[in-house]
Protein backbone atom coordinates (compact mmCIF):
# COMPACT_ATOMS: atom_id res chain seq x y z
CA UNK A 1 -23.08 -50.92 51.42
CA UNK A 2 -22.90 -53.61 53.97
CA UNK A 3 -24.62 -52.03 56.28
CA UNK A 4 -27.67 -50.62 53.72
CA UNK A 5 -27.87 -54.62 52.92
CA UNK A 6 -27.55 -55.71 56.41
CA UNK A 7 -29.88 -53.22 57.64
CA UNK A 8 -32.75 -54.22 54.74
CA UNK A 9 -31.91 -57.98 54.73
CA UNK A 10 -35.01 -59.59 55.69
CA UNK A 11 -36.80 -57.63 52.86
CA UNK A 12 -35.57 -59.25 50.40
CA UNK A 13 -37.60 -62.66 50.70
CA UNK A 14 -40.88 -62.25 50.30
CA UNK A 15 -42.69 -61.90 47.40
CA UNK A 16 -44.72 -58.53 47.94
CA UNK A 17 -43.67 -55.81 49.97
CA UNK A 18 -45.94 -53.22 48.10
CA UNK A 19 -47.69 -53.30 45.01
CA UNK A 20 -46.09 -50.77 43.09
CA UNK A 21 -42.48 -52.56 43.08
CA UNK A 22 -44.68 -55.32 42.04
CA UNK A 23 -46.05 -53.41 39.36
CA UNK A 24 -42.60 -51.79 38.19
CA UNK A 25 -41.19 -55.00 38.01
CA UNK A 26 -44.43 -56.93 35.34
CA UNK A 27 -44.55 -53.82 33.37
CA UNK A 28 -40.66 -54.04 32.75
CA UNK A 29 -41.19 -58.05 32.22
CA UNK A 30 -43.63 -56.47 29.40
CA UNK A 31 -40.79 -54.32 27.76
CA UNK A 32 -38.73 -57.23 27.39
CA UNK A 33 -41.43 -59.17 25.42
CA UNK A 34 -41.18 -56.25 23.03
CA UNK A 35 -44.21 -53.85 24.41
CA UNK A 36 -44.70 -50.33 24.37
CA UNK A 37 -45.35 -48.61 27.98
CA UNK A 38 -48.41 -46.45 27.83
CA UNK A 39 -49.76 -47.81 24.57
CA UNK A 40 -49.67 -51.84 25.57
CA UNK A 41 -49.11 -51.60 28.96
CA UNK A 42 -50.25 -48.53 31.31
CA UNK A 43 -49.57 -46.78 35.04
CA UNK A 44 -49.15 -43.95 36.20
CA UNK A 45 -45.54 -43.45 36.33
CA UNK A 46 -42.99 -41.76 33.71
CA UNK A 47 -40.91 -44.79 31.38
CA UNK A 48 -38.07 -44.33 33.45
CA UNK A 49 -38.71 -46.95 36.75
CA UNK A 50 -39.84 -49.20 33.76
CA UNK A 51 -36.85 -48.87 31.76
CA UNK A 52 -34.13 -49.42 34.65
CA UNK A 53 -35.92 -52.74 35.85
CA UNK A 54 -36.37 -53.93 32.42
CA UNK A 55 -32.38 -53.06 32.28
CA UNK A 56 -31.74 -55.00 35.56
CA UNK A 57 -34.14 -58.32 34.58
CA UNK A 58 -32.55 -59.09 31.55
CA UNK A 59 -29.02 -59.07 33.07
CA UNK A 60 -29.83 -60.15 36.53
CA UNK A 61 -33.33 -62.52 35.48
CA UNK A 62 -36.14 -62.42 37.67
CA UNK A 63 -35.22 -63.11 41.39
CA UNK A 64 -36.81 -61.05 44.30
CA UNK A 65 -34.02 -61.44 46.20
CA UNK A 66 -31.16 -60.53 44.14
CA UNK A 67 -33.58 -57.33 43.22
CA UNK A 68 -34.04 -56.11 46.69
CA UNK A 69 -30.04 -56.48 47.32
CA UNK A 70 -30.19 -54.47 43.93
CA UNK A 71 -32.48 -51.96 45.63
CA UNK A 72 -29.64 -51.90 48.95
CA UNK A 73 -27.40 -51.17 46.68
CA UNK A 74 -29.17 -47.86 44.90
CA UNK A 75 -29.41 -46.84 48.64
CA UNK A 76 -25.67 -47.33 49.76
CA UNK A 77 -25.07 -45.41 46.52
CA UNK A 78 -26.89 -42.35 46.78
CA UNK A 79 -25.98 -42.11 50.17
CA UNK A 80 -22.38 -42.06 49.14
CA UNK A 81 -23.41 -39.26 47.35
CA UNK A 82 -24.34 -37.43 50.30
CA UNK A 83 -21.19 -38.31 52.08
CA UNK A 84 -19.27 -36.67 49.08
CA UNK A 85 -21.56 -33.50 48.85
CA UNK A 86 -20.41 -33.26 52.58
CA UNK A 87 -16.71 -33.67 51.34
CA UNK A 88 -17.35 -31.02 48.87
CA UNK A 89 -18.63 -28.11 51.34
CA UNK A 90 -15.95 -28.43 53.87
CA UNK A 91 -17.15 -30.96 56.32
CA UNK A 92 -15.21 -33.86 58.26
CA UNK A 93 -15.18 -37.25 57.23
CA UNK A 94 -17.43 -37.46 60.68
CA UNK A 95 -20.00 -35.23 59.31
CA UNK A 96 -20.16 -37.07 56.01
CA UNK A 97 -20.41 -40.80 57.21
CA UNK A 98 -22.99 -39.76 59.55
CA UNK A 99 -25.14 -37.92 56.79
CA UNK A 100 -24.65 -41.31 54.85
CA UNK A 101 -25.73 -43.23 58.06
CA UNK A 102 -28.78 -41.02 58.79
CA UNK A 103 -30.08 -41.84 55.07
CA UNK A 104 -29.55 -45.43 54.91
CA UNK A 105 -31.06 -45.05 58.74
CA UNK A 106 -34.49 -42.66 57.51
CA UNK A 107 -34.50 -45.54 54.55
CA UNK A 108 -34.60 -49.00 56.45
CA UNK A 109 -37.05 -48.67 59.07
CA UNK A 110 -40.48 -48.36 57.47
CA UNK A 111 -42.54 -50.41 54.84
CA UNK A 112 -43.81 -46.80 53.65
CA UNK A 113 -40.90 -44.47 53.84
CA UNK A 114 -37.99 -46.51 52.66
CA UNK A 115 -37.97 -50.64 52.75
CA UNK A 116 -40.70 -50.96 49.75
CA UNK A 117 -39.00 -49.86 46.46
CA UNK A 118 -40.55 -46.88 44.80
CA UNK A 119 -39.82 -44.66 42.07
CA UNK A 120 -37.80 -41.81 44.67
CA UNK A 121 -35.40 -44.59 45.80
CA UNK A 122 -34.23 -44.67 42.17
CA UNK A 123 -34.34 -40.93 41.30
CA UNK A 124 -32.56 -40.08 44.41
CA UNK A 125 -29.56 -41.64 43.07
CA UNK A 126 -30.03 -39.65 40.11
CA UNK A 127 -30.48 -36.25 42.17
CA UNK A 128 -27.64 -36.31 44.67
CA UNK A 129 -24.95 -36.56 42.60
CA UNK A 130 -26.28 -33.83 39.96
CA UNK A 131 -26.07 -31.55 43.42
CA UNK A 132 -22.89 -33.04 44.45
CA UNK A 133 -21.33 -32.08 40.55
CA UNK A 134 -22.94 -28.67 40.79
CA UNK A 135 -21.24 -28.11 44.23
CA UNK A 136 -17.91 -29.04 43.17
CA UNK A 137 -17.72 -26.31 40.57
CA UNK A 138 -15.71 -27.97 37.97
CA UNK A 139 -15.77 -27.75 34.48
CA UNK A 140 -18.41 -26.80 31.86
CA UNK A 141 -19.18 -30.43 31.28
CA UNK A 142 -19.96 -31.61 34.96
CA UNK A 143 -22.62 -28.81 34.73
CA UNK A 144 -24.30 -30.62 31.33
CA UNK A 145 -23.60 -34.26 33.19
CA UNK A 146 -25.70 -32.90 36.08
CA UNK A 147 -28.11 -31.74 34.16
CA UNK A 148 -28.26 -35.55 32.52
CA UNK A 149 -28.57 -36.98 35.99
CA UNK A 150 -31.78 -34.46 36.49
CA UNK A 151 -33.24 -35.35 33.46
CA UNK A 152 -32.73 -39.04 33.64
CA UNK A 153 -34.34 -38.44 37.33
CA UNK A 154 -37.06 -36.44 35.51
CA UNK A 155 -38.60 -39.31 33.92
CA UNK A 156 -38.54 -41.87 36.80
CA UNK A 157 -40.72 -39.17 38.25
CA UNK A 158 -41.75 -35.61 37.19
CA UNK A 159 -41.04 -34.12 40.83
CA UNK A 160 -37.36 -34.30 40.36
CA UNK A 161 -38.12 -30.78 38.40
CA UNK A 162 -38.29 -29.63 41.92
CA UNK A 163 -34.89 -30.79 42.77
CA UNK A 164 -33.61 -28.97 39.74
CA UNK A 165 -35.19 -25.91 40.00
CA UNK A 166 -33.42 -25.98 44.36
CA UNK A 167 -30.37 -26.40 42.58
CA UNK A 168 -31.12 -23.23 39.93
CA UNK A 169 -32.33 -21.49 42.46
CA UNK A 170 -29.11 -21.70 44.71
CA UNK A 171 -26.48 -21.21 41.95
CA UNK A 172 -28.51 -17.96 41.31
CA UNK A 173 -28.46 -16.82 45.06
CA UNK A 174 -24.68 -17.80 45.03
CA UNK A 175 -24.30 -15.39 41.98
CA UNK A 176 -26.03 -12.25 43.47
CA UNK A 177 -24.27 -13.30 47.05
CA UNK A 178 -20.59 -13.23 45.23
CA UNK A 179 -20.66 -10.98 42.51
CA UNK A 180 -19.60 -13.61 40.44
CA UNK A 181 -19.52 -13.04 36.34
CA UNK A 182 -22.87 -13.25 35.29
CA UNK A 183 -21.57 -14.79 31.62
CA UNK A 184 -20.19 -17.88 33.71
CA UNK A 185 -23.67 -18.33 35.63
CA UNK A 186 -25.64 -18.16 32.20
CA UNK A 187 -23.10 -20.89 30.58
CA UNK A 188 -23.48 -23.40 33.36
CA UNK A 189 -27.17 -22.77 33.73
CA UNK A 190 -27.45 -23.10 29.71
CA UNK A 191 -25.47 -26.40 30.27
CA UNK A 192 -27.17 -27.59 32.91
CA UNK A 193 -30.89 -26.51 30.68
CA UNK A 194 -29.29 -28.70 27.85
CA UNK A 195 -28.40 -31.96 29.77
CA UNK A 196 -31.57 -32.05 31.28
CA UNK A 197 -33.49 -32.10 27.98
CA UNK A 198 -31.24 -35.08 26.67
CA UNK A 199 -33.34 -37.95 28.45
CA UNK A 200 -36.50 -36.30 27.93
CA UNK A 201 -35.92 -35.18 24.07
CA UNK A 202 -34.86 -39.18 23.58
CA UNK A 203 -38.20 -40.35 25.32
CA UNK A 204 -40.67 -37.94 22.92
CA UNK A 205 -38.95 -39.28 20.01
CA UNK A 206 -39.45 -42.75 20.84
CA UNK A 207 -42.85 -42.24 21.09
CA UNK A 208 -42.83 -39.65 18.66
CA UNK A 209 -41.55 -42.39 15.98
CA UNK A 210 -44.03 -44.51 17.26
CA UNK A 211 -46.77 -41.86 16.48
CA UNK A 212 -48.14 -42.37 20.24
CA UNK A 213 -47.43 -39.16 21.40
CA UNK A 214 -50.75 -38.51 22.46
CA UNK A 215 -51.06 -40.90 24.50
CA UNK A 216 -47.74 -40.11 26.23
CA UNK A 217 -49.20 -36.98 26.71
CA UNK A 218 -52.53 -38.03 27.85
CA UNK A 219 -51.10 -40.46 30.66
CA UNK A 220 -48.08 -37.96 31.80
CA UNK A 221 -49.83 -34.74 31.69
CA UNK A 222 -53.68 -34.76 31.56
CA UNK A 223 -54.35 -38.00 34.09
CA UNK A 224 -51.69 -36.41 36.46
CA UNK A 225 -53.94 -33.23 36.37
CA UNK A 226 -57.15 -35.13 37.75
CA UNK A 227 -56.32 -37.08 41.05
CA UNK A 228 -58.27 -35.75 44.08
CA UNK A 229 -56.20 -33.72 46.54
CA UNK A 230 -56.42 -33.77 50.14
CA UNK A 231 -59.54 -31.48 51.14
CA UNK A 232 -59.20 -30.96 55.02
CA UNK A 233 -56.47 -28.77 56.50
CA UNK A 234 -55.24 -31.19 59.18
CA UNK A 235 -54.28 -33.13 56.18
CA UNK A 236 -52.05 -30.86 55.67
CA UNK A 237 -50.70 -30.58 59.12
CA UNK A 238 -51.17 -34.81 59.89
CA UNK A 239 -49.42 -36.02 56.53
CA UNK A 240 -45.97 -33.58 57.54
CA UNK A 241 -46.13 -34.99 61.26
CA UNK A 242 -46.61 -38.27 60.62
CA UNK A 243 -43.07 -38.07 59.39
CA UNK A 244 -40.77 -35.91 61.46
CA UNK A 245 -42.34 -37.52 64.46
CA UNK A 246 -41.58 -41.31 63.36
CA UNK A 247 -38.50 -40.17 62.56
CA UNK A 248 -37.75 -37.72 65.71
CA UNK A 249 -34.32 -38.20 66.69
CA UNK A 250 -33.44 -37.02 63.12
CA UNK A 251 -35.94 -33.83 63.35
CA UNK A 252 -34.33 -32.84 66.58
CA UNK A 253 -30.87 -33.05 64.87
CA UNK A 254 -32.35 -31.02 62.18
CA UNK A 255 -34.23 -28.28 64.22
CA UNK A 256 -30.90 -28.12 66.49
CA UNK A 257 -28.76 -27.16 63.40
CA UNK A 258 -31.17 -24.55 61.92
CA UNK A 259 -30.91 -22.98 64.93
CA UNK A 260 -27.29 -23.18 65.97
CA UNK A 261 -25.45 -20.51 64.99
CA UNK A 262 -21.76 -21.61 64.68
CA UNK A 263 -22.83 -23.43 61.32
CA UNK A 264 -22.97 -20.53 58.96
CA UNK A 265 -24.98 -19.62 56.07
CA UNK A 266 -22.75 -20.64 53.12
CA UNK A 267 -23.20 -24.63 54.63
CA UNK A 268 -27.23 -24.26 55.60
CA UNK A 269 -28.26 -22.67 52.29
CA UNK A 270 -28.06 -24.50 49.53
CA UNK A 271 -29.50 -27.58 52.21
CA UNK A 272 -32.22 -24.97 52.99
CA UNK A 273 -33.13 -24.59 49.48
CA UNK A 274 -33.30 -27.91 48.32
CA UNK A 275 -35.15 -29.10 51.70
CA UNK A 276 -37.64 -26.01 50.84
CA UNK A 277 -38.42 -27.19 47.12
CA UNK A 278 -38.39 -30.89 48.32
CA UNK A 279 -41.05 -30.30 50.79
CA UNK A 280 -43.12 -28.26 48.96
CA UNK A 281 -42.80 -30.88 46.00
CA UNK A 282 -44.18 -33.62 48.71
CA UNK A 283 -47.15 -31.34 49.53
CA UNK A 284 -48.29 -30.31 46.34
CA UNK A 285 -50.27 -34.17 44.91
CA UNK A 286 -52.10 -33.60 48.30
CA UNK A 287 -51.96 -37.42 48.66
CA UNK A 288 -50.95 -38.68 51.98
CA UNK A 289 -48.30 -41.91 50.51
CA UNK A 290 -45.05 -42.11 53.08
CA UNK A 291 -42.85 -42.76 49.64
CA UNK A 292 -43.25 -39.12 48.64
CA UNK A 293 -40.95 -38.22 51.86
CA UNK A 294 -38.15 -40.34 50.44
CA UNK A 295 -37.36 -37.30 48.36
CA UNK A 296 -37.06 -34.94 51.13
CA UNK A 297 -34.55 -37.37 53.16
CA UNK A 298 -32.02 -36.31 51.29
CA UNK A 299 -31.83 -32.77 52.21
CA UNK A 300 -33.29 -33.64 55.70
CA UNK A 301 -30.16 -35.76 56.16
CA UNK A 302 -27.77 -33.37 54.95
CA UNK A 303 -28.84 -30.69 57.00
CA UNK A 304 -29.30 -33.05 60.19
CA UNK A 305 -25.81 -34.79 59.58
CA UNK A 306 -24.11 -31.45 60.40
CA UNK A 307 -25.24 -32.30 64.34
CA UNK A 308 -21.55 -33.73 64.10
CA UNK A 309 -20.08 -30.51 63.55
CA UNK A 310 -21.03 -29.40 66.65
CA UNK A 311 -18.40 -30.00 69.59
CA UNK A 312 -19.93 -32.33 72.27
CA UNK A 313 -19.85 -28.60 74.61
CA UNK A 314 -22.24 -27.01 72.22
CA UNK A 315 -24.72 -29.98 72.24
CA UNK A 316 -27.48 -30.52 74.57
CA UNK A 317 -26.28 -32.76 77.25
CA UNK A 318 -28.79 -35.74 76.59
CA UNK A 319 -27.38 -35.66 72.88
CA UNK A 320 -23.57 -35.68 73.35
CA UNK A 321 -23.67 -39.12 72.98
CA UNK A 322 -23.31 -39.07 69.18
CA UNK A 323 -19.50 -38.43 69.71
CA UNK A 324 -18.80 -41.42 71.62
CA UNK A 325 -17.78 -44.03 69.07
CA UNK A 326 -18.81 -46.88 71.49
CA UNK A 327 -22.41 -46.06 72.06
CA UNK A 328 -22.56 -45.17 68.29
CA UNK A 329 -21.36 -48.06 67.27
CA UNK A 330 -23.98 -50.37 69.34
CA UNK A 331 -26.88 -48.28 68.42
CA UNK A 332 -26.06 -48.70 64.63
CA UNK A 333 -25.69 -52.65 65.44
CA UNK A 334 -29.16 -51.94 67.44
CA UNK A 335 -30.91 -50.40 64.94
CA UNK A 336 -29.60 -53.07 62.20
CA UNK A 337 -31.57 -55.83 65.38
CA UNK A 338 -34.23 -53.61 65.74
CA UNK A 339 -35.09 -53.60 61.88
CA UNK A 340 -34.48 -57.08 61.14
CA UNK A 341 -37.01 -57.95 64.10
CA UNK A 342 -39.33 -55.71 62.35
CA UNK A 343 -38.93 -57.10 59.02
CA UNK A 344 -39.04 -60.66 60.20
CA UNK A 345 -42.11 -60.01 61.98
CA UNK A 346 -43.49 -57.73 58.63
CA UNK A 347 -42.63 -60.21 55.92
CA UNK A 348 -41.25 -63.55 57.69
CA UNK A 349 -43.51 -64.57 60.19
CA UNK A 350 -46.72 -63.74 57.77
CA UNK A 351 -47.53 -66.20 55.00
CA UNK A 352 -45.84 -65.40 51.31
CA UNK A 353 -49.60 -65.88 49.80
CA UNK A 354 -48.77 -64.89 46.45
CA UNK A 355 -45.32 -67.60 46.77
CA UNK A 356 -47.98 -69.86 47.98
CA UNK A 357 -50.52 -69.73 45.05
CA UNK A 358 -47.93 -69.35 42.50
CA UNK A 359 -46.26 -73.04 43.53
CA UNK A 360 -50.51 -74.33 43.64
CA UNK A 361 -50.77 -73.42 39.99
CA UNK A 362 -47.35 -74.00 38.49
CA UNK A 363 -47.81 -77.66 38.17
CA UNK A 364 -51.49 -77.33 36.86
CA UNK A 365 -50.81 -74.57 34.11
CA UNK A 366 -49.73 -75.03 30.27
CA UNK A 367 -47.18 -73.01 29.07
CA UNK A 368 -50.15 -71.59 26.74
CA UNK A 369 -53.03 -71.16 29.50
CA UNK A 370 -53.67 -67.70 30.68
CA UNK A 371 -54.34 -66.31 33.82
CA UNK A 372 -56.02 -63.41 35.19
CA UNK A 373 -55.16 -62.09 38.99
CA UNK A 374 -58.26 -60.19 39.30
CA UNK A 375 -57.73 -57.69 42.60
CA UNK A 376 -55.03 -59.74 43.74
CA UNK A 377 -51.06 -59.47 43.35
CA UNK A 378 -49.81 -58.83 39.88
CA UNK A 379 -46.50 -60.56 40.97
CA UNK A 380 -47.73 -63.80 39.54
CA UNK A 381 -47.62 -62.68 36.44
CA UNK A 382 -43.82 -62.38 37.20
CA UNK A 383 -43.57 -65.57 39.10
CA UNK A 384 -45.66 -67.83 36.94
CA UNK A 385 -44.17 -65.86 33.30
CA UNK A 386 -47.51 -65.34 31.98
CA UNK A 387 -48.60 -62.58 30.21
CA UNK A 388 -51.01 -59.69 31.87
CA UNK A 389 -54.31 -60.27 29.88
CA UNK A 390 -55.64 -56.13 29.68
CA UNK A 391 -53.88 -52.90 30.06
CA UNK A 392 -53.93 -51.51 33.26
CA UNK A 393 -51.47 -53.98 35.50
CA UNK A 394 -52.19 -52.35 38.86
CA UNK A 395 -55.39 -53.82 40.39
CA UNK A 396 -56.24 -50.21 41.82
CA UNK A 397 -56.40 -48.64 38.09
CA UNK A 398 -58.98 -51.15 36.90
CA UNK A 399 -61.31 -51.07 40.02
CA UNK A 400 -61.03 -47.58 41.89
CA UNK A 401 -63.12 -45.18 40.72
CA UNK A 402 -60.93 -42.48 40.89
CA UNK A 403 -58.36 -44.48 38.65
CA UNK A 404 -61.23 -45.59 35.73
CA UNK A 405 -62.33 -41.89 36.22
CA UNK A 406 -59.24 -39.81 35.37
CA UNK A 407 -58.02 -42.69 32.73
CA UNK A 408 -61.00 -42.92 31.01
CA UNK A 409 -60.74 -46.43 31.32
CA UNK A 410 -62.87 -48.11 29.05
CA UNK A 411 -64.69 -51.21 31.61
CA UNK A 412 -66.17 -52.89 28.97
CA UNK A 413 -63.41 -52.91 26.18
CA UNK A 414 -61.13 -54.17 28.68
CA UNK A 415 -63.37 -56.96 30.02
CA UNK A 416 -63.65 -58.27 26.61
CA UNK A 417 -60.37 -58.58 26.33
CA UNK A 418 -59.73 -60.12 29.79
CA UNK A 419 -62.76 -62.91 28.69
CA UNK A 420 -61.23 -63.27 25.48
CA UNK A 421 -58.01 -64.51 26.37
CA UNK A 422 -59.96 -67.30 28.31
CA UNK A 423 -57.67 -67.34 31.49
CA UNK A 424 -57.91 -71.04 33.13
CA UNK A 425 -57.49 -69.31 36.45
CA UNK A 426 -58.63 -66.27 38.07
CA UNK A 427 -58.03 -64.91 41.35
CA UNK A 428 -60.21 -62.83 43.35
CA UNK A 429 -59.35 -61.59 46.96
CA UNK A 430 -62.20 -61.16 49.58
CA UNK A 431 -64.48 -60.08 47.19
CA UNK A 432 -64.93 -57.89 43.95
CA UNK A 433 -65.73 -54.06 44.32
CA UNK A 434 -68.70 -54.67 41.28
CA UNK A 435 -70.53 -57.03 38.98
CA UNK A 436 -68.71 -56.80 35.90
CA UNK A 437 -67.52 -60.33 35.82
CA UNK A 438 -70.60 -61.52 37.95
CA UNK A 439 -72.20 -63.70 35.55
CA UNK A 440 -68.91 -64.52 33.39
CA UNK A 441 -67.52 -66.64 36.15
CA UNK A 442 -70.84 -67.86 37.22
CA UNK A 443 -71.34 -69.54 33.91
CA UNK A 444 -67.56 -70.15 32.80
CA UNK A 445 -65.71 -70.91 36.74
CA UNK A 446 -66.17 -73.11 39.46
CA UNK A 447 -63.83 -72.95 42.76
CA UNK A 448 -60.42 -74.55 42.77
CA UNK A 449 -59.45 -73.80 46.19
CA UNK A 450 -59.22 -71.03 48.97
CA UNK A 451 -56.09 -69.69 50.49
CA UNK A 452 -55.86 -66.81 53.64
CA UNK A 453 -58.38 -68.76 55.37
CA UNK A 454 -60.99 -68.23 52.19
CA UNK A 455 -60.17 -64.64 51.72
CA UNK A 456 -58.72 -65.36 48.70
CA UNK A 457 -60.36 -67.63 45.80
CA UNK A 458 -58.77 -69.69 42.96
CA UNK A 459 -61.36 -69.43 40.43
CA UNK A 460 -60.48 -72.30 37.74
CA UNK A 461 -62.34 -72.24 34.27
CA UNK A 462 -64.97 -75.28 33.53
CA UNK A 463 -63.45 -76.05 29.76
């Protein structure tokens, strides 16, 4: 854990890392208030991310900081998990503390693939110890808890049904492999069936009782079904690279042990499987976002954190130097340098904008006045505690075309209601994509001030 926060700590400062944590975090600022996701407030997202920050806001309040050490944390947890799973099939206490190492490693180095909180930074920790109670073969019950842990996974985000169906998949081929009694395989897979359904069955009653099922349905199911995919081939080919070459130590770990032969099939398997369906579940949006790989660095680092099994003779000789406790040891205080030089240079040394506005207007706002951020960052609606003025939180729903197309966004409905809460300020960055508030602010705004060197405008109301 000290080394997850160490390795992340200048991320926790600034204001905006990505939009979507900024996102998560309004929308569960909304839930507090007493809204309804997907009826009040709307993304594209299962309940679940909304749910957990909501949780973590009302004990914790609404720092940045004390969130992203909250978001170190998740991290140093599920890779615990991975360190037991290693426990659990055999391996050293080498093994398993460098499979821990790798994934806090994969997880601290890029905005994209790690340092920005998404949705499979949360549902990882949800995943890896369902596998890690399926390996260890227990009792009936650990079965139905892992099933719980996929389910609760399963509505953070609906690709974790890939991660349960590796896990099906490999208690079946252990079945046929051992000959094992087929009437213990159908009771764990019935428990596992059941405790999956809890978190889901609770989440279509809510809405159920609510008698906004539809719309549950329309936002999870039917907008999910319209997003463009990735059209050209080397799409296909780029989007995959992109990551095992920024991470290539790792891949040449991982392409070493599929290979070697002294780690049998029992240990690479059930990896194997779950790196398959993980992989497959990255590919299949056909959208090229560096978050959807956080899901696959979990098998990825189990299967590369067996390098350490290997005796230093059975190693390459220009990688033997992962058994020398020295030259570990400074390349994990290296890489901790290396990423805080990044991150001071990524988030530090750059203006907090949205810090910078939201201390502007905190002495000039009521507690009453509204405010609308236009295509800028939704985080001061957090940092200012006023409430978002239309539906769709996101600036990207309300102004891509692809967003207003497969959410049937109504433009006008929601300008009216953006006009009629009168906002006293409105932000616009660089400029808007179309004329829809053209002649609104023309008549109703003058300019307060500039900030980014003009690119972005404080637009303050005339009345």
């Amino acid at each position: 854990m000290v080394f997850a926060v160490a390795a992340r700590l200048l991320s926790f400062f600034p204001s905006v890392i990505n939009h979507d944590e900024s996102t998560y975090l309004v929308i569960a600022q909304t839930l507090l208030q007493g809204y309804t996701y997907f009826v009040d407030y709307i993304d594209t997202k299962p309940p679940g991310i909304f749910w957990i920050l909501a949780g973590f806001l009302a004990v914790f309040g609404k720092s940045i900081v004390l969130f992203r050490a909250f978001v170190a944390i998740i991290i140093a947890t599920t890779a615990f998990g991975l360190y037991l799973i290693q426990l659990t099939m055999g391996q050293s206490r080498k093994v398993a503390l460098g499979t821990a190492l790798i994934y806090i490693l994969l997880s601290s180095l890029f905005t994209f693939y790690g340092i920005s909180p998404n949705t499979e930074t949360f549902f990882n920790c949800f995943t890896v110890f369902a596998f890690w109670l399926v390996l260890s073969k227990r009792r009936g019950w650990t079965y139905l808890l892992a099933g719980f842990l996929l389910g609760a996974g399963f509505m953070i985000k609906y690709v974790v049904v890939f991660d349960a169906a590796a896990f099906g998949v490999w208690l079946l081929w252990e079945q046929i492999v051992k000959r094992r009694n087929w009437g213990v395989f159908w009771g764990r897979a019935f428990a596992l069936i059941a405790g999956f359904l809890i978190v889901p069955g609770i989440t279509l009653m809510y809405y159920h009782q609510q008698n906004t099922l539809e719309t549950w349905w329309f936002h999870s199911v039917i907008v999910s079904s319209r997003y463009p995919e990735l059209h050209q081939w080397q799409d296909y080919f780029i989007f995959p690279m992109d990551f095992f070459l920024r991470f290539l130590p790792v891949t040449l770990f991982y392409l070493l042990v599929l290979r070697t032969k002294r780690i049998g099939r029992e240990t690479k398997i059930p990896y194997l499987i779950w790196s398959g369906f993980a992989f497959f579940s990255v590919m299949l949006p056909g959208n090229a976002y560096g978050h959807y790989f956080i899901q696959f660095m979990l098998p990825f680092s189990l299967l590369a954190g067996l390098i350490w099994s290997l005796t230093p003779e059975e190693l390459p000789a220009w990688m033997r130097w992962i058994h020398q406790k020295i030259i570990l040891r400074r390349t994990l205080v290296g890489f901790v340098v290396l990423t805080l030089f990044f991150q001071y240079n990524d988030y530090l040394k750059k203006p907090d904008y949205p810090k910078l506005i939201a201390n502007y207007l905190q002495p000039k706002m009521q507690v009453t006045d509204n405010l609308y951020t236009g295509n800028g960052s939704q985080i001061l609606y957090l940092l200012l505690n006023k409430k978002v003025p239309n539906k769709y939180v996101h600036p990207s729903l309300f102004w891509e075309e692809k967003h207003l197309t497969a959410m049937e966004i109504d433009i006008e409905a929601e300008v009216g209601t953006i006009q009629a809460r009168r906002p006293k300020y409105v932000i616009i960055k660089d400029e808007l994509w179309d004329d829809r508030f053209d002649s609104w602010l023309e008549t109703s705004y003058h300019l307060d001030t500039t900030f980014r060197e003009g690119r972005i405008k404080i637009m303050e109301r005339n009345d």
